[in-house]
C-alpha atoms as a PDB file:
ATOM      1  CA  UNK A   1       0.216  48.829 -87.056  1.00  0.00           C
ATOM      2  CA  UNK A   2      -1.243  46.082 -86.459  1.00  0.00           C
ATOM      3  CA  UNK A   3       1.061  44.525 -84.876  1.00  0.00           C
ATOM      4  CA  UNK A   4       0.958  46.928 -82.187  1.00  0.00           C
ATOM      5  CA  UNK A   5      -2.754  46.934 -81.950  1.00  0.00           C
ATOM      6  CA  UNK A   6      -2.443  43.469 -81.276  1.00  0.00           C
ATOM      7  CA  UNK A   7      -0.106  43.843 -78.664  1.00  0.00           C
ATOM      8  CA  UNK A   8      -2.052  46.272 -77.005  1.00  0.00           C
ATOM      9  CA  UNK A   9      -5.176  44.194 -76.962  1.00  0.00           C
ATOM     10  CA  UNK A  10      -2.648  41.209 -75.330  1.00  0.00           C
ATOM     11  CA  UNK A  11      -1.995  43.731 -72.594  1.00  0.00           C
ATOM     12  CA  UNK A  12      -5.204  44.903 -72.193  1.00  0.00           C
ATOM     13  CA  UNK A  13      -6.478  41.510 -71.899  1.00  0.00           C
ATOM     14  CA  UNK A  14      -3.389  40.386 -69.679  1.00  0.00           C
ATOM     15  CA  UNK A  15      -4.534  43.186 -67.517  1.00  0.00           C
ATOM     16  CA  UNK A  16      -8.292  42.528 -67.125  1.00  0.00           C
ATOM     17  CA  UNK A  17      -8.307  38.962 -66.737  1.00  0.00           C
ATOM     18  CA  UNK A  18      -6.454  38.617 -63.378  1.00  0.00           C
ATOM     19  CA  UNK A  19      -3.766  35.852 -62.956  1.00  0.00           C
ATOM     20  CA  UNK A  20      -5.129  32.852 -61.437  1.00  0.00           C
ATOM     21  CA  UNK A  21      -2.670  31.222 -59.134  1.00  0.00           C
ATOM     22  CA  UNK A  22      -2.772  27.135 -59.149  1.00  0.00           C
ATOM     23  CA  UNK A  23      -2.563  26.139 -55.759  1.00  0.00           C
ATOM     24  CA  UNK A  24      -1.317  22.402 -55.656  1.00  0.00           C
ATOM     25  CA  UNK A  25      -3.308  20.482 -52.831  1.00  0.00           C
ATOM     26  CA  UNK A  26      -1.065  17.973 -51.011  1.00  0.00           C
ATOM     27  CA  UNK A  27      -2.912  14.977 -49.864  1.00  0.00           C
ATOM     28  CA  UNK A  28      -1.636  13.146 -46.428  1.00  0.00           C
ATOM     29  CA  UNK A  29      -1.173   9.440 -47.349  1.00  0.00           C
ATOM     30  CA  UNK A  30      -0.436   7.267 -44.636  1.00  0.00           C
ATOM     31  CA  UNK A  31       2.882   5.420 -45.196  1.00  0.00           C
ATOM     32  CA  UNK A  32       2.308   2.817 -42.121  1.00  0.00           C
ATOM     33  CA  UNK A  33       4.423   4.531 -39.916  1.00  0.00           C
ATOM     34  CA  UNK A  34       3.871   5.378 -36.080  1.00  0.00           C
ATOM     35  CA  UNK A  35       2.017   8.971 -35.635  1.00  0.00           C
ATOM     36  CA  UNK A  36       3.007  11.924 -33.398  1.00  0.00           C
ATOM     37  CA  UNK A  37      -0.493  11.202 -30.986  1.00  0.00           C
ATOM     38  CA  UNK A  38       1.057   7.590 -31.058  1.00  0.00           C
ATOM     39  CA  UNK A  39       4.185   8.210 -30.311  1.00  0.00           C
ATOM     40  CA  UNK A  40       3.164   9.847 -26.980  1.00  0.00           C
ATOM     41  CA  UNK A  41       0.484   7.252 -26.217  1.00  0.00           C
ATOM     42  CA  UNK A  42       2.661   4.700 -26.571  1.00  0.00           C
ATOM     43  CA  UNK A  43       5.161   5.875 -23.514  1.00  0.00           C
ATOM     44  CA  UNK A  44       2.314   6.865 -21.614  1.00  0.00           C
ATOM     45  CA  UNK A  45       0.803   3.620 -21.455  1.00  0.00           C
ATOM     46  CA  UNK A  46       4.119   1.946 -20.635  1.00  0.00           C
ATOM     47  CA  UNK A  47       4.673   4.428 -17.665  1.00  0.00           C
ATOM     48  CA  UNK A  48       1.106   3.501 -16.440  1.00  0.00           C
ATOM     49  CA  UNK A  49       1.778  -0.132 -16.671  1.00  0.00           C
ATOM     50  CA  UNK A  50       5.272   0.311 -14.774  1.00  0.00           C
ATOM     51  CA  UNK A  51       3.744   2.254 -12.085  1.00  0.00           C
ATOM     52  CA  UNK A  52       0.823  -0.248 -11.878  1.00  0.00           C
ATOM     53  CA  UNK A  53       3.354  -2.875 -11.825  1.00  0.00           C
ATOM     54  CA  UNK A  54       5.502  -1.601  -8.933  1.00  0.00           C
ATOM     55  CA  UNK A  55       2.531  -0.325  -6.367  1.00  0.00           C
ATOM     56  CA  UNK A  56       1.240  -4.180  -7.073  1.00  0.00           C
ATOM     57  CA  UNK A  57       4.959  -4.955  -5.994  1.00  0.00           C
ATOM     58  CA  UNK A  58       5.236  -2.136  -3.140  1.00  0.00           C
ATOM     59  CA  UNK A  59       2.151  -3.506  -1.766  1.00  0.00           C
ATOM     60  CA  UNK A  60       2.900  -7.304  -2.044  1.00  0.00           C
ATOM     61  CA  UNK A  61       6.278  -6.335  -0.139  1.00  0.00           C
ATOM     62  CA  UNK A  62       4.587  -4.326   2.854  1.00  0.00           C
ATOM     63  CA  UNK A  63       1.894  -7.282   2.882  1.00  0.00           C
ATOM     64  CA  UNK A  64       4.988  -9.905   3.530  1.00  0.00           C
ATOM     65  CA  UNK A  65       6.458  -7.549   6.137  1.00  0.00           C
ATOM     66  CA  UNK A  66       3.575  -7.256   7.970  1.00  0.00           C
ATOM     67  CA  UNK A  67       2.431 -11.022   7.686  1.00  0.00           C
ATOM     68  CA  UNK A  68       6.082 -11.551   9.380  1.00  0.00           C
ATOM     69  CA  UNK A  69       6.201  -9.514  12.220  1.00  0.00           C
ATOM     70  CA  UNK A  70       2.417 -10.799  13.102  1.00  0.00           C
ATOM     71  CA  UNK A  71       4.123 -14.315  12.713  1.00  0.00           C
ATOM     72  CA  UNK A  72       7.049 -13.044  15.283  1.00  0.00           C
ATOM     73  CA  UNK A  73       4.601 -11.765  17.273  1.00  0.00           C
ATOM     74  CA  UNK A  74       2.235 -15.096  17.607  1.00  0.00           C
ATOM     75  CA  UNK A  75       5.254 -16.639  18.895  1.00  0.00           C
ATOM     76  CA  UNK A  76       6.224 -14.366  21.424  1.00  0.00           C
ATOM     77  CA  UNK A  77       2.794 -14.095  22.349  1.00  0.00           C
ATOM     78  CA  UNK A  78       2.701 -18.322  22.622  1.00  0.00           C
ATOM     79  CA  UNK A  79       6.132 -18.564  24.290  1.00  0.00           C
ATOM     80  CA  UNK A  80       5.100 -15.885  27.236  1.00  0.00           C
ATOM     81  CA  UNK A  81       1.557 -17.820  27.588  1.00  0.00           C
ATOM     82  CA  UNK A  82       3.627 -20.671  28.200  1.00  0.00           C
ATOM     83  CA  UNK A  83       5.391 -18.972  31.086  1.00  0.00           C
ATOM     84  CA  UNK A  84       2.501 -17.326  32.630  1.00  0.00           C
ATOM     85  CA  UNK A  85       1.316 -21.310  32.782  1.00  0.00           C
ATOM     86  CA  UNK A  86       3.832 -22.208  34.656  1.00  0.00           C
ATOM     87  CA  UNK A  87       4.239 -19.205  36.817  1.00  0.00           C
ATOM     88  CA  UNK A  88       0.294 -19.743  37.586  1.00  0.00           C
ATOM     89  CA  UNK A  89       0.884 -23.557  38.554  1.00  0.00           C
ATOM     90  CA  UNK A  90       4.007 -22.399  41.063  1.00  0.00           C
ATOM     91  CA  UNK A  91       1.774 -19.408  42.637  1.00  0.00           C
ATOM     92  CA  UNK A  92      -1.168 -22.372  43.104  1.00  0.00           C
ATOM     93  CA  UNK A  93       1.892 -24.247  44.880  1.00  0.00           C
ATOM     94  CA  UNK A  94       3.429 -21.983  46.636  1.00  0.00           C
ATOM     95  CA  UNK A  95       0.099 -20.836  48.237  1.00  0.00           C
ATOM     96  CA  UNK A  96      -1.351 -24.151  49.364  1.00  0.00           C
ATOM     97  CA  UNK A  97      -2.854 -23.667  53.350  1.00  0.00           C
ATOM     98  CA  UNK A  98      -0.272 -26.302  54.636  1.00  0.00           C
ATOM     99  CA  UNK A  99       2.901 -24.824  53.443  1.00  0.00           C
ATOM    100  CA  UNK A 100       2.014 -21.738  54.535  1.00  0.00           C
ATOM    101  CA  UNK A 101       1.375 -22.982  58.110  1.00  0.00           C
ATOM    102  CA  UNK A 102       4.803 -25.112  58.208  1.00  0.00           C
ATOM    103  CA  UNK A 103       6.770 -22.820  57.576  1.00  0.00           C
ATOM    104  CA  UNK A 104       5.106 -19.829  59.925  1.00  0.00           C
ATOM    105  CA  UNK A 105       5.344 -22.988  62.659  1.00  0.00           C
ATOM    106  CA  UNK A 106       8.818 -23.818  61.668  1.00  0.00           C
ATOM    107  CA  UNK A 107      11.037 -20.837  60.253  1.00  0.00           C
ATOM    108  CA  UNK A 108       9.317 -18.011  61.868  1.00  0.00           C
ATOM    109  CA  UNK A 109       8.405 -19.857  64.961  1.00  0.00           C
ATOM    110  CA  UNK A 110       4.478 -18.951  64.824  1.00  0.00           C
ATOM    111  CA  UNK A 111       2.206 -20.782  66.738  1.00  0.00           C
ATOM    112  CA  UNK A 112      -1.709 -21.426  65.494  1.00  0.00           C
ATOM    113  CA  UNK A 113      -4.059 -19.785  68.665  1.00  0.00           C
ATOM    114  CA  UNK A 114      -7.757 -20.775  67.413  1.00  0.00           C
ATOM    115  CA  UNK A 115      -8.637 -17.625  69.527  1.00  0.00           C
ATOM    116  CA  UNK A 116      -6.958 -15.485  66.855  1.00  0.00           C
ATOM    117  CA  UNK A 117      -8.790 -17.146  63.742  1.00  0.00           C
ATOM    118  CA  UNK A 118     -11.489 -14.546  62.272  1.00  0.00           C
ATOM    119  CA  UNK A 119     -13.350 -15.892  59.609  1.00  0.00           C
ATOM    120  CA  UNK A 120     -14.108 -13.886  56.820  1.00  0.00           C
ATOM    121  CA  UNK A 121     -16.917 -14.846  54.347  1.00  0.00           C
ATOM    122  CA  UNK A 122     -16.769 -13.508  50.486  1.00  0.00           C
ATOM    123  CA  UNK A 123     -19.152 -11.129  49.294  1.00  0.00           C
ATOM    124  CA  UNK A 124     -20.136 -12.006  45.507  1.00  0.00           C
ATOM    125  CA  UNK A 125     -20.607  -9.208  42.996  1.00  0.00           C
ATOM    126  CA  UNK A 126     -22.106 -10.756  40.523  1.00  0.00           C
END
């Protein structure tokens, strides 16, 4: 009997006393390797330094083009000064008083009548 008194009092106590469950705690140790918030930073930051790298690029090209056609442009702008020089210096030749007169005497067979002569003074602006 006692035997199964015993036993009884092992279930009874087996039955009171509840089970305690060990719960095994696993600690993070860090190997040395690259983490998950790293291994997005990481592209991220190279992305940002491409882009950076080609609007310094983009801009540097647009910056040349422009500096060239303003160059093109300066020497247009010289060349045609150069030609408006020397249109101005045959339009100061062509209009000088006694060519005028020679050849209204000459080719168109004019003749100078001092009666006709009106003289006309200028009126400054200023």
């Amino acid at each position: 009997m006692m035997s199964a008194a015993r036993q009884h009092l092992h279930e009874r106590h087996i039955q009171q006393s509840p089970r305690r469950e060990t719960k095994t705690v696993r600690q993070r140790v860090f190997k040395g390797g690259i983490t998950k918030g790293e291994k997005i930073l990481y592209p991220l930051a190279l992305l940002a330094v491409l882009f950076a790298a080609y609007m310094v690029i983009s801009n540097y090209a647009s910056i040349y083009i422009a500096n060239h056609e303003i160059q093109q442009t300066e020497t247009v702008i010289a060349s045609q000064a150069s030609v408006n020089e020397g249109l101005s210096l045959q339009v100061k030749g062509l209009s000088e008083p006694d060519r005028i007169l020679s050849i209204a005497q000459n080719e168109l067979g004019m003749t100078l009548s001092d009666q006709n002569v009106k003289v006309i003074q200028s009126q400054n602006l200023d």
